[in-house]
Protein backbone atom coordinates (compact mmCIF):
# COMPACT_ATOMS: atom_id res chain seq x y z
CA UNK A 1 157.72 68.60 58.33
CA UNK A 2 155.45 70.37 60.78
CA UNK A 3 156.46 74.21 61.03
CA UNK A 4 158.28 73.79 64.30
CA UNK A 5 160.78 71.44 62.33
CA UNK A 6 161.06 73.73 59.59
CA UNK A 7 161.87 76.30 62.08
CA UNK A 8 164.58 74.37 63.84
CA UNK A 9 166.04 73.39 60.74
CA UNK A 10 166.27 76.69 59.78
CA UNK A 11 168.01 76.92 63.17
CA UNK A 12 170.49 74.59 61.97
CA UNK A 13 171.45 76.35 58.64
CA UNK A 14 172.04 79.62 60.44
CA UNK A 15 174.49 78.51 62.98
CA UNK A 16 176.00 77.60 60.33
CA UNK A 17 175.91 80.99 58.39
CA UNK A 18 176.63 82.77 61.62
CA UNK A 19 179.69 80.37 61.84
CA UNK A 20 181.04 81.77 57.98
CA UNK A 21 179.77 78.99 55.86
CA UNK A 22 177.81 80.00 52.54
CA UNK A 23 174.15 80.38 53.06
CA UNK A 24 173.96 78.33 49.93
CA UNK A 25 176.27 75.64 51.41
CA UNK A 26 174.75 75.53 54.49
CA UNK A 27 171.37 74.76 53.04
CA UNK A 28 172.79 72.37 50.70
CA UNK A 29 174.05 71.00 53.69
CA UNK A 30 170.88 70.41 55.54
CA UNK A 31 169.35 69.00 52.36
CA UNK A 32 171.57 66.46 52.21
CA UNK A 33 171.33 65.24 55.66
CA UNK A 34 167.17 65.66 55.57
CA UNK A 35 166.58 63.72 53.03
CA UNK A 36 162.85 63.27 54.29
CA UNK A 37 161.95 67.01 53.67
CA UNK A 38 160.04 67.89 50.62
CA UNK A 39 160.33 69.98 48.14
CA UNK A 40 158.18 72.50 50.08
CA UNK A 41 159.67 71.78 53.36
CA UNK A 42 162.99 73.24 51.92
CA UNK A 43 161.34 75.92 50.05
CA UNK A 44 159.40 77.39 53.73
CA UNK A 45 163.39 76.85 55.06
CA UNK A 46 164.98 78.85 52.55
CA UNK A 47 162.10 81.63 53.04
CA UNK A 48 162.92 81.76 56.63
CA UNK A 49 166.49 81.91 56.60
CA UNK A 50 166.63 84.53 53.47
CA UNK A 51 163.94 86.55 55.33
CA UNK A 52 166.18 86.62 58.76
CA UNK A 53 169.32 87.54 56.53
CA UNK A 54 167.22 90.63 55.01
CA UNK A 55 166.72 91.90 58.51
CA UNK A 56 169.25 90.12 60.54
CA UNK A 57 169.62 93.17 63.01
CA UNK A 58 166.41 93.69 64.17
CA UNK A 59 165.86 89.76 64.34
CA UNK A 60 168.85 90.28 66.58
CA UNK A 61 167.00 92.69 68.40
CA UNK A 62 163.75 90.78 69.24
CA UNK A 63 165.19 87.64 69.31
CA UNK A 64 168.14 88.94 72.16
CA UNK A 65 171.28 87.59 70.16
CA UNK A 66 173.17 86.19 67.26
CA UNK A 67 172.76 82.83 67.35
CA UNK A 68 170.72 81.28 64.80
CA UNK A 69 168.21 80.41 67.62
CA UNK A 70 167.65 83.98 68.65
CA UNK A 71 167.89 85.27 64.75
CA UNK A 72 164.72 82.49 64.51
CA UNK A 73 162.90 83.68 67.72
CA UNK A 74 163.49 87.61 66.41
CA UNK A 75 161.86 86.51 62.99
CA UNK A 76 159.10 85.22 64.59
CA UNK A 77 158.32 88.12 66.70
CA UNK A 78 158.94 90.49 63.58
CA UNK A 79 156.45 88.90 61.67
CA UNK A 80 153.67 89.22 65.06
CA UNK A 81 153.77 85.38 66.09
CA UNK A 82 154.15 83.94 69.36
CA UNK A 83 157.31 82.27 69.51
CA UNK A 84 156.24 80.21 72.06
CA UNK A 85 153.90 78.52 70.03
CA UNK A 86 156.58 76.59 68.23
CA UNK A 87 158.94 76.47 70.09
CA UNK A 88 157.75 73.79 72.51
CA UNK A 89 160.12 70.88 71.51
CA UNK A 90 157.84 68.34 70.12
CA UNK A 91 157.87 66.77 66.96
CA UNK A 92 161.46 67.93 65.99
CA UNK A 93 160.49 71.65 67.10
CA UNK A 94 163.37 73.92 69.02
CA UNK A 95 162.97 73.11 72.77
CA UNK A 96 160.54 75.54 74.87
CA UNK A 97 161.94 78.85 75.34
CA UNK A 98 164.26 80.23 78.58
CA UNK A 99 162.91 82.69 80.94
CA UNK A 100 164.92 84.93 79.52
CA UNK A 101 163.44 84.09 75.95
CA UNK A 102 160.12 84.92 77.15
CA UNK A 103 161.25 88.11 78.63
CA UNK A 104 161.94 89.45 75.07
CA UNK A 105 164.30 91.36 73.36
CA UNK A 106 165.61 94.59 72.85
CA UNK A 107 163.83 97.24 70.14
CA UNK A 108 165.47 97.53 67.27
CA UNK A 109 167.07 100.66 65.58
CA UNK A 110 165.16 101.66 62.12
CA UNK A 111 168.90 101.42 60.74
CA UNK A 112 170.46 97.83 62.15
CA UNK A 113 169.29 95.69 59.00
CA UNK A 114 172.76 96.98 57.14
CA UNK A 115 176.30 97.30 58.39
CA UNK A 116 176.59 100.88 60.12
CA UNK A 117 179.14 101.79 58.01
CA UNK A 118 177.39 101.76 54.56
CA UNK A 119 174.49 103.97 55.58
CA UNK A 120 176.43 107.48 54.99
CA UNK A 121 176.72 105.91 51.04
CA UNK A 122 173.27 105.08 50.73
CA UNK A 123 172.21 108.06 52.03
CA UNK A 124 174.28 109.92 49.87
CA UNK A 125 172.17 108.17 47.37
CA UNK A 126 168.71 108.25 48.22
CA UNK A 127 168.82 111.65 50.54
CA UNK A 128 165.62 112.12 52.75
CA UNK A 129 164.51 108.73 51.53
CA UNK A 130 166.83 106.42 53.14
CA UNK A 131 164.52 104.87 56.00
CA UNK A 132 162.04 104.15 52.72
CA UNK A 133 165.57 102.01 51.24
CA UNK A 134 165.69 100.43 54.39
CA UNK A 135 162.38 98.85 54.50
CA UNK A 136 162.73 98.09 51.29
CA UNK A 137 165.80 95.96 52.17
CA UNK A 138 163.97 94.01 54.38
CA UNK A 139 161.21 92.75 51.81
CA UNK A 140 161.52 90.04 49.09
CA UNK A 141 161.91 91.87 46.05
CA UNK A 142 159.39 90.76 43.16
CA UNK A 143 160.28 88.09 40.26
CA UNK A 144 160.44 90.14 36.84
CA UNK A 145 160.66 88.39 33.38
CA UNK A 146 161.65 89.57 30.46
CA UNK A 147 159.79 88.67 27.09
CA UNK A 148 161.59 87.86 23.83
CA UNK A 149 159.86 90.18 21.82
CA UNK A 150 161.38 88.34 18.45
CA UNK A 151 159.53 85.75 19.98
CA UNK A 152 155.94 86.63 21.17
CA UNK A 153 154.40 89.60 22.64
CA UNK A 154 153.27 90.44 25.99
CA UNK A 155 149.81 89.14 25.88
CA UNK A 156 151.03 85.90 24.37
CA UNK A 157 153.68 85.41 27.16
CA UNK A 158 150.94 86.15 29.86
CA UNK A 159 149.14 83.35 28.33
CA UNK A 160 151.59 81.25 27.72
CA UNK A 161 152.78 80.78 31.56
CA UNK A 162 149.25 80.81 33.06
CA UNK A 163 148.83 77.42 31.49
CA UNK A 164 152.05 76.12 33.67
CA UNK A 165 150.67 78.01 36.38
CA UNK A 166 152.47 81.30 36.94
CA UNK A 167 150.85 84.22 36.87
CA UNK A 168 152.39 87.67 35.56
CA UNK A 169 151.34 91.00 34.81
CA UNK A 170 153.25 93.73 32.41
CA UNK A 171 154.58 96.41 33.78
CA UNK A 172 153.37 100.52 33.12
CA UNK A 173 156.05 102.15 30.87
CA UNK A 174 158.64 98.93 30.44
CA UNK A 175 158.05 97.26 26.65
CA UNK A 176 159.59 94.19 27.49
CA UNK A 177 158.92 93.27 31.44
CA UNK A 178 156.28 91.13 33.40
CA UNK A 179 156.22 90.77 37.13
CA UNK A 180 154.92 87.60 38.63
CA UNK A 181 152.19 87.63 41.17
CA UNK A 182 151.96 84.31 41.67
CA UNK A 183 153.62 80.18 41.10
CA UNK A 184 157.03 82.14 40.48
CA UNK A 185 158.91 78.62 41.54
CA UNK A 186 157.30 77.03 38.57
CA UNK A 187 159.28 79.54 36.08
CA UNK A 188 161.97 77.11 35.57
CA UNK A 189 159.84 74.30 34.49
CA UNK A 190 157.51 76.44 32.05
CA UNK A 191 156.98 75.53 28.59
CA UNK A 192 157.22 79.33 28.52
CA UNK A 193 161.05 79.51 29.88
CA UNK A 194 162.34 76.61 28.32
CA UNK A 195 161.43 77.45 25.14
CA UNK A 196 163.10 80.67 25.34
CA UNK A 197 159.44 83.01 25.13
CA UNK A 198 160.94 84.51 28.42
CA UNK A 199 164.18 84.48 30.40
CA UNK A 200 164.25 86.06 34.52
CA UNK A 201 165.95 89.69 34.61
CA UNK A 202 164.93 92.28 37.12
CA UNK A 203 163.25 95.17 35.97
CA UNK A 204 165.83 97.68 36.82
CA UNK A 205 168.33 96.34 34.30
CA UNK A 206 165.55 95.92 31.56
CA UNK A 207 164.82 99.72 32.09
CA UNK A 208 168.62 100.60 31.77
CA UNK A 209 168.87 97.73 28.28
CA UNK A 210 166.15 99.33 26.78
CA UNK A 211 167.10 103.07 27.62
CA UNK A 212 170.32 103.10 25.46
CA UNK A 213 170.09 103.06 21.77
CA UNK A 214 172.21 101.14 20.68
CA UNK A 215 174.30 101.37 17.54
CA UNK A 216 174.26 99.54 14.71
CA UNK A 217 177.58 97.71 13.83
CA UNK A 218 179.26 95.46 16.21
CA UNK A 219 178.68 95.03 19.78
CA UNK A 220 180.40 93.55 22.63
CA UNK A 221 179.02 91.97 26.20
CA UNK A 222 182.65 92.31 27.57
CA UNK A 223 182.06 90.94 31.06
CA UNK A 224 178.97 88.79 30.09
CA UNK A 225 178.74 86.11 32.59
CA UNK A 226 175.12 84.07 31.60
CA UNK A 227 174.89 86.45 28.81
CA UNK A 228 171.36 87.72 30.24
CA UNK A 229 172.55 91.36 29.00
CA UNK A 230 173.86 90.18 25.93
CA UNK A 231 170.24 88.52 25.08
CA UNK A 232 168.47 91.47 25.81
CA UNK A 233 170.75 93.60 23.94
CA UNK A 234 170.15 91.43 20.87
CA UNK A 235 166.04 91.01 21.59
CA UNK A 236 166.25 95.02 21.91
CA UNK A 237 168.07 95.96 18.00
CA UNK A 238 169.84 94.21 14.91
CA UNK A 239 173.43 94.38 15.46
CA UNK A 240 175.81 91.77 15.69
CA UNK A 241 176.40 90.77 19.47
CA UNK A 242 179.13 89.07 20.95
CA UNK A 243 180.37 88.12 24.63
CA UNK A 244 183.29 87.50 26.32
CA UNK A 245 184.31 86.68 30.24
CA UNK A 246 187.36 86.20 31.73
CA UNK A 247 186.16 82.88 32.72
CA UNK A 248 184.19 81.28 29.74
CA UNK A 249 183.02 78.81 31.55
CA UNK A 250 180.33 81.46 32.50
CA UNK A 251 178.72 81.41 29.17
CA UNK A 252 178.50 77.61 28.66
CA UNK A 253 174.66 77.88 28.68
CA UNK A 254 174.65 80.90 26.48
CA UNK A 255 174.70 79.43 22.67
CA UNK A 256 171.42 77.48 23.38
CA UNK A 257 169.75 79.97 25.21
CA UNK A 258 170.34 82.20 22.30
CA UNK A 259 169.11 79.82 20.07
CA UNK A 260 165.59 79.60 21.99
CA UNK A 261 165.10 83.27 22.10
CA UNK A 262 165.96 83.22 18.34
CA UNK A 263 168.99 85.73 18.29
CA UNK A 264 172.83 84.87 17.71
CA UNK A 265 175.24 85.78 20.04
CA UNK A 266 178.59 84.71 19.34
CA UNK A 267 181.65 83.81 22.53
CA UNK A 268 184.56 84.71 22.49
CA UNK A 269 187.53 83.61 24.47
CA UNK A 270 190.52 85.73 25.13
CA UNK A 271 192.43 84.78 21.51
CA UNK A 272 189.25 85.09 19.63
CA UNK A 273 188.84 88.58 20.65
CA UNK A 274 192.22 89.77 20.51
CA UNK A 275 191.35 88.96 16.35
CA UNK A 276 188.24 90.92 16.52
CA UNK A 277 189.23 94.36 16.16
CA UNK A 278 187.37 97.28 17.82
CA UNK A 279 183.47 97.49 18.47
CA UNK A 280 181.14 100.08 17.67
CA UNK A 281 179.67 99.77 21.52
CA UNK A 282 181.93 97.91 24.37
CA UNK A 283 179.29 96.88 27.46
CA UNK A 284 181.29 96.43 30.94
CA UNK A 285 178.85 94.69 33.49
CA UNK A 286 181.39 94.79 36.40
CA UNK A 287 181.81 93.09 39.63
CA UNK A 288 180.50 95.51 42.16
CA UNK A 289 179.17 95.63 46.01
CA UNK A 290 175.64 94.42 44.47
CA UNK A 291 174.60 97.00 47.07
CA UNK A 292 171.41 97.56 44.84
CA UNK A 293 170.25 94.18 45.04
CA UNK A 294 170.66 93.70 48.57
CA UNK A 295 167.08 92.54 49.39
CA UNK A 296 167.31 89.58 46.78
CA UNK A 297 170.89 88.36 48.06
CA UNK A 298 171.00 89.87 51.78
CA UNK A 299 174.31 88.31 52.48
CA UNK A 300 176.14 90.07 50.25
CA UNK A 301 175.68 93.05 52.59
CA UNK A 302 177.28 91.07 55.52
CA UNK A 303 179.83 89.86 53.23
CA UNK A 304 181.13 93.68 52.51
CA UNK A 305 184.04 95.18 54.01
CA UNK A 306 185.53 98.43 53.57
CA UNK A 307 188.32 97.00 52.52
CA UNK A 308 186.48 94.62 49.95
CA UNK A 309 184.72 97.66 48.37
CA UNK A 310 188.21 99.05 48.02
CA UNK A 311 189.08 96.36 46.26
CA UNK A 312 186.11 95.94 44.16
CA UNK A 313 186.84 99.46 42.96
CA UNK A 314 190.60 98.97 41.85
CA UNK A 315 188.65 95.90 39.28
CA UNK A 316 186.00 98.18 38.02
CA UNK A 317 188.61 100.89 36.86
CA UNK A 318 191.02 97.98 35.39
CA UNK A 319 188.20 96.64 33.65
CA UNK A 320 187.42 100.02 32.14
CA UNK A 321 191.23 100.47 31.16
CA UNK A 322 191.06 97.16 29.62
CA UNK A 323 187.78 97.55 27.52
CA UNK A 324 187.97 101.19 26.09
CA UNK A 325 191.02 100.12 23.47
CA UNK A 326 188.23 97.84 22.00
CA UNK A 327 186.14 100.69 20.98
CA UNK A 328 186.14 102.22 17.92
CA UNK A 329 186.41 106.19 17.34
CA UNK A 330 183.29 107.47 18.55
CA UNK A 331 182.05 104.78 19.47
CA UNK A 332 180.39 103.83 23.17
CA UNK A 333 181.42 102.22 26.45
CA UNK A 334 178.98 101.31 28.57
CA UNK A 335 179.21 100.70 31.96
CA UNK A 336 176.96 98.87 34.80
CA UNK A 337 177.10 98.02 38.03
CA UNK A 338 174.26 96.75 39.94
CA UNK A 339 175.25 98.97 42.98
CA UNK A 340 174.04 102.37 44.77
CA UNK A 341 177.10 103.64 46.08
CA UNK A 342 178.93 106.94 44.14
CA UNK A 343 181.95 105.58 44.57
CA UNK A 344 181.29 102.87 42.08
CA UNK A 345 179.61 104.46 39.73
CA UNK A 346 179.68 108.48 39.03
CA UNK A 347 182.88 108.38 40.96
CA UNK A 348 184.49 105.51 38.92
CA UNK A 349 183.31 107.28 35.33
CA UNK A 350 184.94 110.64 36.21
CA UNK A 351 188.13 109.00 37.36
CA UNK A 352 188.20 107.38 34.16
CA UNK A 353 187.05 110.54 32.17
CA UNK A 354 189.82 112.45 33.72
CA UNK A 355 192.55 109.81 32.99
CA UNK A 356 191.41 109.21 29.62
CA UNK A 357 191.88 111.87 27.47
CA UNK A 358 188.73 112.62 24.96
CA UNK A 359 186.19 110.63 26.42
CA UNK A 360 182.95 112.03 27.08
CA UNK A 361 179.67 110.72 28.93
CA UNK A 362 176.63 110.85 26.95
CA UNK A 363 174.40 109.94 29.22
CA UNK A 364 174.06 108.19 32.80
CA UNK A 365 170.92 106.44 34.93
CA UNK A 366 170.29 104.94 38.59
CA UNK A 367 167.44 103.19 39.92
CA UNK A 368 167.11 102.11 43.53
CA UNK A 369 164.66 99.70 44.54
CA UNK A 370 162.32 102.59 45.56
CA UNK A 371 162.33 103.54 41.46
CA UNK A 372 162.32 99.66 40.33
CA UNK A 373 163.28 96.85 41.87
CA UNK A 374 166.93 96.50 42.77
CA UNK A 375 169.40 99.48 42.29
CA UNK A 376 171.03 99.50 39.06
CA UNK A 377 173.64 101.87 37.44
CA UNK A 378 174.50 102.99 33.86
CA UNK A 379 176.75 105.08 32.35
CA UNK A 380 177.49 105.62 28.22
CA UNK A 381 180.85 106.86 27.32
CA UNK A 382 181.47 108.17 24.00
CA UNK A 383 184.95 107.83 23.02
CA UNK A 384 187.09 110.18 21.41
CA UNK A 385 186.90 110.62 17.26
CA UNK A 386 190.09 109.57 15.18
């Protein structure tokens, strides 16, 4: 596909978007029906369509509307190209542009790339450095790795992937973590990642992993999902480790990932647990906003409504009420979210504090992507003795 097609497919997938289907479906979509684009034709059409969602408003802006052909014209124009250049309606390229087209858009405001009425709880995050988060929010965010340390060391992994042609780096002060500077779409096929030497997890929830000593005993990935916490959790000390999710189908992949990064993690369903007693630490990953990772799924942040936020925040505090019975006297909850906003996080532990008598909080972190790479909260309870 020349890069006027890939541009009016991309076209295609966000009227689509624009229209409330998926991203993901619409793309799937538009695969289906192009059967003649490559594997790097669909690659440079994800990359433009992700790119316009991370800064939809000012490709608004430039571009002089909504539709999916202005949100491609505004892209263009963001990035310094002439839109003009592709868009001249040969070979499968968007027809030439109006009058109007040429005439431009409007200049956009340093604050349109997220809806107006999150910026008050960002801000309340990040202070003076909220047009910094902003920016941020409109870049890709970087690939990070984790290395099985039970496995092979950092060196080793380095080595290992450069021979399937990705190219990573560790990163200053973080014992397990290696960003990719290059071939980060051949991860999946590496000898390195499918024999377990390294699994993908973003640097801010290494950091937070590895920051909590955790006990010995018995501990539980209540809300595990893949399991990628649970693995690092076992990598990181030698307890027992266990998960559970509400839907187990989420963990169908986690036994024989386990078993290539050389740890056992045992699932357990709903009736298996109930039989298990009370753990010495109780982790609760829990749906949330996903506010901190906003620049690696951008449509999450169109998605959000007050109202869903609201909502999101009567499951985190069930969740909590749920998972502290299954920790033992003095023993820890821990609790993550993978969002900036208070109201989530130091909000939702004090509630919970102040409605549960004897707990205490031993110790709390947040990163925002101007500290890591996507913003990522945690919070250790200690619960009261017997």
């Amino acid at each position: 596909m020349t890069p006027g097609a890939r541009l009016q497919a991309t076209i295609v997938v966000l009227d689509a978007w624009v229209a409330g289907m998926p991203v993901e479906q619409a793309l799937t979509n538009w695969a289906r029906s192009a059967r003649y684009a490559g594997s790097g034709d669909r690659a440079a059409v994800r990359d433009h369509v992700y790119d316009i969602m991370r800064a939809r408003g000012t490709c608004a802006a430039l571009g002089g509307g909504e539709t999916g052909r202005a949100l491609a014209i505004g892209l263009l124009r963001m990035q310094g190209g002439d839109p003009a250049a592709l868009f001249t309606g040969q070979g499968h390229a968007p027809d030439p542009l109006s009058e109007a087209e040429l005439a431009g858009g409007a200049e956009p405001a340093e604050t349109a790339d997220v809806p107006g009425w999150t910026l008050p709880l960002l801000e309340a995050r990040v202070g003076g450095e909220l047009a910094p988060l902003l920016g941020a929010f409109r870049s890709r965010a970087p690939v990070y790795l984790r290395v099985n340390l039970r496995r092979i060391d950092l060196p080793g992994s380095v080595a290992a992937l450069a021979r399937d042609g990705v190219a990573a780096e560790p990163v200053a002060g973080a014992a397990t973590a290696l960003v990719v500077t290059s071939g980060a779409r051949r991860i999946k096929s590496s000898a390195a990642y499918q024999d377990g030497l390294v699994e993908l997890q973003d640097l801010s929830v290494q950091r937070a992993v590895r920051g909590i000593d955790w006990p010995e005993g018995r501990i539980l990935d209540y809300c595990a999902g893949g399991g990628g916490k649970a693995l690092a959790i076992a990598d990181a000390c030698g307890s027992q480790v266990f998960a559970h999710d509400a839907n187990p189908g989420r963990m169908a992949d986690l036994p024989p990932r386990a078993e290539r990064a050389g740890v056992v993690i045992r699932t357990l369903d709903r009736a298996a647990l109930a039989r298990m007693g009370r753990f010495d630490a109780v982790l609760c990953d829990v749906p949330c906003s996903g506010s901190g990772t906003w620049r690696r799924d951008p449509e999450a942040k169109w998605r959000l409504t007050p109202e869903r936020l609201a909502e999101l925040e009567r499951v985190q505090a069930a969740i909590l009420a749920e998972a502290a019975p299954l920790v033992r006297p003095g023993g820890w909850l821990v609790y993550m979210t993978c969002s900036l906003f208070h109201a989530e996080n130091e909000a939702q532990i004090a509630r919970f504090c102040a409605q549960a008598t004897g707990w205490q909080v031993a110790q709390t972190g947040c990163d925002t992507p101007l500290s890591a790479s996507d913003g990522f909260f945690h919070a250790v309870l200690r619960a009261p003795e017997a």
